[in-house]
PDB file of N, CA and C in Angstrom:
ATOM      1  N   UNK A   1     -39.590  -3.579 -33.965  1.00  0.00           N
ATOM      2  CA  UNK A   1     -40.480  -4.591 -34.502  1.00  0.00           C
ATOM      3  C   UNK A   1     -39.913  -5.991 -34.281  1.00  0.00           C
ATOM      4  N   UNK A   2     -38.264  -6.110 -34.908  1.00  0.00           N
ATOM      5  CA  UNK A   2     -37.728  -7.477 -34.379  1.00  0.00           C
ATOM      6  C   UNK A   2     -37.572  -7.896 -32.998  1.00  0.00           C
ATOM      7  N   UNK A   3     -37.558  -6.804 -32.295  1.00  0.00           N
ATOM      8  CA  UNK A   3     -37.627  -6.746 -30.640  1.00  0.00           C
ATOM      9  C   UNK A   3     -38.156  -7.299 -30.073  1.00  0.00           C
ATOM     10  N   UNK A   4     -39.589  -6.968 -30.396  1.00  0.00           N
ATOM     11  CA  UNK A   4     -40.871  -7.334 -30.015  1.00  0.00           C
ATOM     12  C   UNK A   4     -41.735  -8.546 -30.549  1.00  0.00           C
ATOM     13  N   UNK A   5     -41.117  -8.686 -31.715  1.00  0.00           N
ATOM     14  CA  UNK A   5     -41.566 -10.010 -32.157  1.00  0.00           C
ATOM     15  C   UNK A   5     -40.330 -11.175 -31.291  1.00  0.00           C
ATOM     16  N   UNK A   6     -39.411 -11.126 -31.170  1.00  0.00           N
ATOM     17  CA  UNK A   6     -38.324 -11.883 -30.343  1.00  0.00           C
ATOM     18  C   UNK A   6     -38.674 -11.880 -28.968  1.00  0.00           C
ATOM     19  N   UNK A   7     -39.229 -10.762 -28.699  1.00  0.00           N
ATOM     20  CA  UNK A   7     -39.811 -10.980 -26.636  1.00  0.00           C
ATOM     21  C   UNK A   7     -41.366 -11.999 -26.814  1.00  0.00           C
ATOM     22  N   UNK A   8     -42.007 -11.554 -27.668  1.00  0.00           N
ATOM     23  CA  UNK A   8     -43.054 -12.664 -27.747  1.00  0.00           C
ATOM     24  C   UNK A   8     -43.037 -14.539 -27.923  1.00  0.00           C
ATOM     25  N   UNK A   9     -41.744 -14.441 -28.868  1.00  0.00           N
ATOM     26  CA  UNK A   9     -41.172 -15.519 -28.862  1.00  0.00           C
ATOM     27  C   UNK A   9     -41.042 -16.054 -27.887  1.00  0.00           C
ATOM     28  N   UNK A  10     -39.649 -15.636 -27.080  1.00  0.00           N
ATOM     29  CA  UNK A  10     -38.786 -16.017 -26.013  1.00  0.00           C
ATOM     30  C   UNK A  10     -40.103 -16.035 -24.944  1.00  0.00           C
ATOM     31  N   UNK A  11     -41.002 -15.832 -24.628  1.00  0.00           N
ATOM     32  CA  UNK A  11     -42.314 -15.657 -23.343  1.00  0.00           C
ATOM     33  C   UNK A  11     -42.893 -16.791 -23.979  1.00  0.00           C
ATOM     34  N   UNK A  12     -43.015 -17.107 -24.936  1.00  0.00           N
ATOM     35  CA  UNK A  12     -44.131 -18.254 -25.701  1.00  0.00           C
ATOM     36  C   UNK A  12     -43.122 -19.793 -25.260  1.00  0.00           C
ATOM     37  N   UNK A  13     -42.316 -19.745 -25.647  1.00  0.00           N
ATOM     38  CA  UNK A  13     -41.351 -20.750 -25.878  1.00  0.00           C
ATOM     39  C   UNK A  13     -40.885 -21.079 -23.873  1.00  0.00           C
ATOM     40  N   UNK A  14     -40.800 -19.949 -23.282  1.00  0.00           N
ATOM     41  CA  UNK A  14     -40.450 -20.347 -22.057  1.00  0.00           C
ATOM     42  C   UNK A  14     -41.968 -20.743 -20.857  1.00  0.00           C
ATOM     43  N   UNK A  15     -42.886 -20.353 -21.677  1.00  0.00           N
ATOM     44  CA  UNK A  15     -43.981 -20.977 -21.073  1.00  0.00           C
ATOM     45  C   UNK A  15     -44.267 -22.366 -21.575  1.00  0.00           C
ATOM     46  N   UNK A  16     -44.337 -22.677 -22.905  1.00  0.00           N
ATOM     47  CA  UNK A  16     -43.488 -24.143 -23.686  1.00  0.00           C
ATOM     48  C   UNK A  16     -42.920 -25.053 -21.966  1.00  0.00           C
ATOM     49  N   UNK A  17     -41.991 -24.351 -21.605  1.00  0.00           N
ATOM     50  CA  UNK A  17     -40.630 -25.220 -21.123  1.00  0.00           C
ATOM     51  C   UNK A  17     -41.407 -25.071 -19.124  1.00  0.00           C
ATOM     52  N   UNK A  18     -41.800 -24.255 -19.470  1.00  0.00           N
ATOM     53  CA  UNK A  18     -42.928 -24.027 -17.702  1.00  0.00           C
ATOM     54  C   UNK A  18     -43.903 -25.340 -17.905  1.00  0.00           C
ATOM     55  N   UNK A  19     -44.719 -25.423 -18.706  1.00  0.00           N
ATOM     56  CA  UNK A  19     -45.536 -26.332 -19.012  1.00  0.00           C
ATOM     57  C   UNK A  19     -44.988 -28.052 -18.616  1.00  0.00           C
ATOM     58  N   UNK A  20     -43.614 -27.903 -19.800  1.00  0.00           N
ATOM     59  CA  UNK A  20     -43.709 -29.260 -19.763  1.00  0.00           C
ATOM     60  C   UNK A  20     -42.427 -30.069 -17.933  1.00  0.00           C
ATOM     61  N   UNK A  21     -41.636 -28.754 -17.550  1.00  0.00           N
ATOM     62  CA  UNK A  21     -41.503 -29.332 -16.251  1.00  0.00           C
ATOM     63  C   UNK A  21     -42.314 -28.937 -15.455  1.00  0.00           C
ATOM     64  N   UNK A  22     -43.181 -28.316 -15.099  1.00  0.00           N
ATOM     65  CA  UNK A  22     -43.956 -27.981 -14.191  1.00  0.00           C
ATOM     66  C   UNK A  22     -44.342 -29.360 -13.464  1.00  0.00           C
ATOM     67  N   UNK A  23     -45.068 -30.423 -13.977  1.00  0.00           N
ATOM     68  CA  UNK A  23     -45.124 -31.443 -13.162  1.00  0.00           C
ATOM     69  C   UNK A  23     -44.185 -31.667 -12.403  1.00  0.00           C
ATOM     70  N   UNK A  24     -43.129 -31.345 -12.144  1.00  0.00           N
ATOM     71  CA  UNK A  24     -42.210 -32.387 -11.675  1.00  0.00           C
ATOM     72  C   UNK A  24     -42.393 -31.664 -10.106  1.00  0.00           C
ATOM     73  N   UNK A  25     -43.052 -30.278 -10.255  1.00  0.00           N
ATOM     74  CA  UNK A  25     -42.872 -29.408  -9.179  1.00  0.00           C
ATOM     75  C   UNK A  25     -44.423 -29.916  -8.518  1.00  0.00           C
ATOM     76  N   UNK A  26     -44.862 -30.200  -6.911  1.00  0.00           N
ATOM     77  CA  UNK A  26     -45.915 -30.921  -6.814  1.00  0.00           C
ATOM     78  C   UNK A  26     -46.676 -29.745  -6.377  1.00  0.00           C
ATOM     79  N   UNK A  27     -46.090 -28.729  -5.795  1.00  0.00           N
ATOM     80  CA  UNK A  27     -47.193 -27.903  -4.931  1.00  0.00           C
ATOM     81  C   UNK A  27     -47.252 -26.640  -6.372  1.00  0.00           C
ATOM     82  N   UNK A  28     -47.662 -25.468  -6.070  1.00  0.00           N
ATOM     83  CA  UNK A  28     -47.811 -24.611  -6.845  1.00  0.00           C
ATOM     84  C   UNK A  28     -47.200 -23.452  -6.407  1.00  0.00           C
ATOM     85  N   UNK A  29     -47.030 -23.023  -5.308  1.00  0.00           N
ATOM     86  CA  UNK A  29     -45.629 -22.611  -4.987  1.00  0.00           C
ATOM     87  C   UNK A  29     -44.425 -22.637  -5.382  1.00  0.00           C
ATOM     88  N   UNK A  30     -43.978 -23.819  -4.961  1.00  0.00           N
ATOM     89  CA  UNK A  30     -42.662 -23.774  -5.710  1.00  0.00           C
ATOM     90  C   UNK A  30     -42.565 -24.308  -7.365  1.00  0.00           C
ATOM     91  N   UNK A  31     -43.761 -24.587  -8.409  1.00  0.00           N
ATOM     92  CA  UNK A  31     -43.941 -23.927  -9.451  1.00  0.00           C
ATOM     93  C   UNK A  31     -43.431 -22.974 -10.007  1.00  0.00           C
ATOM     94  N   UNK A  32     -44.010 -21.803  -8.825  1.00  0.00           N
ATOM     95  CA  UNK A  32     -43.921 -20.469  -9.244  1.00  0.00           C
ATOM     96  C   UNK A  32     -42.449 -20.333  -8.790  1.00  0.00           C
ATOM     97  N   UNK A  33     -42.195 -20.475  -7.564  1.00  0.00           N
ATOM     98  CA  UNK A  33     -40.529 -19.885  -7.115  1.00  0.00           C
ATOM     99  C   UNK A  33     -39.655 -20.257  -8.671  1.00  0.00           C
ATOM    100  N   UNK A  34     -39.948 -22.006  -8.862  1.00  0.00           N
ATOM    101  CA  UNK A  34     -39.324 -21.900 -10.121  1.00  0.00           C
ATOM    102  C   UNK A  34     -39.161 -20.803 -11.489  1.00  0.00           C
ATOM    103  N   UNK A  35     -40.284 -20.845 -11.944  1.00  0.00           N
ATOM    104  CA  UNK A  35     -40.527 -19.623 -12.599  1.00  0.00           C
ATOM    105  C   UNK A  35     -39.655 -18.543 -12.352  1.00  0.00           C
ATOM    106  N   UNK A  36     -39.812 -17.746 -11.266  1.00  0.00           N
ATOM    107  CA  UNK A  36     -39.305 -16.597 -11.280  1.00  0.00           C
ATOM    108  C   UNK A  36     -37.831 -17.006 -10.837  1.00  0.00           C
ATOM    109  N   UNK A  37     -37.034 -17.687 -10.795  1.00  0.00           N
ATOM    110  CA  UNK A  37     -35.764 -18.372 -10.152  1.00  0.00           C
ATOM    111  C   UNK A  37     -35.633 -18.106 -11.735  1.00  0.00           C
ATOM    112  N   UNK A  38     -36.191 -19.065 -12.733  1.00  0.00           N
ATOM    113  CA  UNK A  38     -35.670 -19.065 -14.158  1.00  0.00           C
ATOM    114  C   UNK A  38     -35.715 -17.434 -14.766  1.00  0.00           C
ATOM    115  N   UNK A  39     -36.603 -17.305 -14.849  1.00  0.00           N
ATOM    116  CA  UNK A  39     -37.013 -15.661 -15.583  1.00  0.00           C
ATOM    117  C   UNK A  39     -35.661 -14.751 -15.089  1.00  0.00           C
ATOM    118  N   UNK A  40     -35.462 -14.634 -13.251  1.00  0.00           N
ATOM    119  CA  UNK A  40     -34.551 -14.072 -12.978  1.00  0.00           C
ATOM    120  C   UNK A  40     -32.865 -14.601 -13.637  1.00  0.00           C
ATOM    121  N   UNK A  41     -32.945 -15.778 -13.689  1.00  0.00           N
ATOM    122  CA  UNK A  41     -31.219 -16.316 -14.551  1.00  0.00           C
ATOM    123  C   UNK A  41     -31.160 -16.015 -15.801  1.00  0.00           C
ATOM    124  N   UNK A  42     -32.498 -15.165 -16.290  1.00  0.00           N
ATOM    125  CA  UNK A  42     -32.479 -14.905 -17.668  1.00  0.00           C
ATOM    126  C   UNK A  42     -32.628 -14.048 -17.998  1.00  0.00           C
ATOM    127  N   UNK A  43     -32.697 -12.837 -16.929  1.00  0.00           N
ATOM    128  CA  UNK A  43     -32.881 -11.047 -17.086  1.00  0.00           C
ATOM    129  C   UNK A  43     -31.765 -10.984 -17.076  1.00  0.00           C
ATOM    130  N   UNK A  44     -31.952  -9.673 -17.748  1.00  0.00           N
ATOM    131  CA  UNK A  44     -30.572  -8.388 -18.060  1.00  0.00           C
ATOM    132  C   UNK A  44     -29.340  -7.826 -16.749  1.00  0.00           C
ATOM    133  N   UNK A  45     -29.549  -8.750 -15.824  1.00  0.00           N
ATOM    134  CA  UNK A  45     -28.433  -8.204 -15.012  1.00  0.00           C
ATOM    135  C   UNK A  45     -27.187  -8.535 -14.645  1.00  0.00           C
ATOM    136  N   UNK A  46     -26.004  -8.107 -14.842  1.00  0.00           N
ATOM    137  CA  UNK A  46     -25.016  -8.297 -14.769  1.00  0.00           C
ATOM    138  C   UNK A  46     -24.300  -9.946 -14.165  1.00  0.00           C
ATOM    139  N   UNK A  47     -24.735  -9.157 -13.284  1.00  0.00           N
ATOM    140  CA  UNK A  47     -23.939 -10.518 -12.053  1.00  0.00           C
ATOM    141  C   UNK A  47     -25.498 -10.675 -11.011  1.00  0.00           C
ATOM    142  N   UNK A  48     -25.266 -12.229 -11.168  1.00  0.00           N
ATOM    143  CA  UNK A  48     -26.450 -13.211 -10.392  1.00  0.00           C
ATOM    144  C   UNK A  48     -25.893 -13.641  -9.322  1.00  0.00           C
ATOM    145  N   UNK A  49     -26.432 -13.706  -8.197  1.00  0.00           N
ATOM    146  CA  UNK A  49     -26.035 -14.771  -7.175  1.00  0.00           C
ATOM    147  C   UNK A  49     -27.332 -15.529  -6.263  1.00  0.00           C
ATOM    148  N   UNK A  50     -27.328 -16.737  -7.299  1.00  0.00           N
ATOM    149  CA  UNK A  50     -28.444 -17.298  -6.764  1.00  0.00           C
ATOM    150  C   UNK A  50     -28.301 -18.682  -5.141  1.00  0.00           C
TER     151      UNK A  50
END
């Protein structure tokens, strides 16, 4: 239950933070690369090499 109320959070709050830099990104492409660039530095896996 705290799980799941904490993943709803953390998705609410990081769309929050998508929102307010997103301008800075002009095309919508790299929008998105952003996005998933962030999401990925913020999943469960060990070791990153971005």
């Amino acid at each position: 239950m705290i799980d799941d109320l904490a993943d709803t959070t953390w998705d609410r709050e990081l769309e929050d933070l998508f929102l307010r830099i997103g301008h800075g990104f002009g095309r919508a492409d790299l929008r998105s690369r952003m996005r998933d660039y962030v999401r990925a530095l913020l999943g469960p896996v060990g070791r990153k090499n971005g």
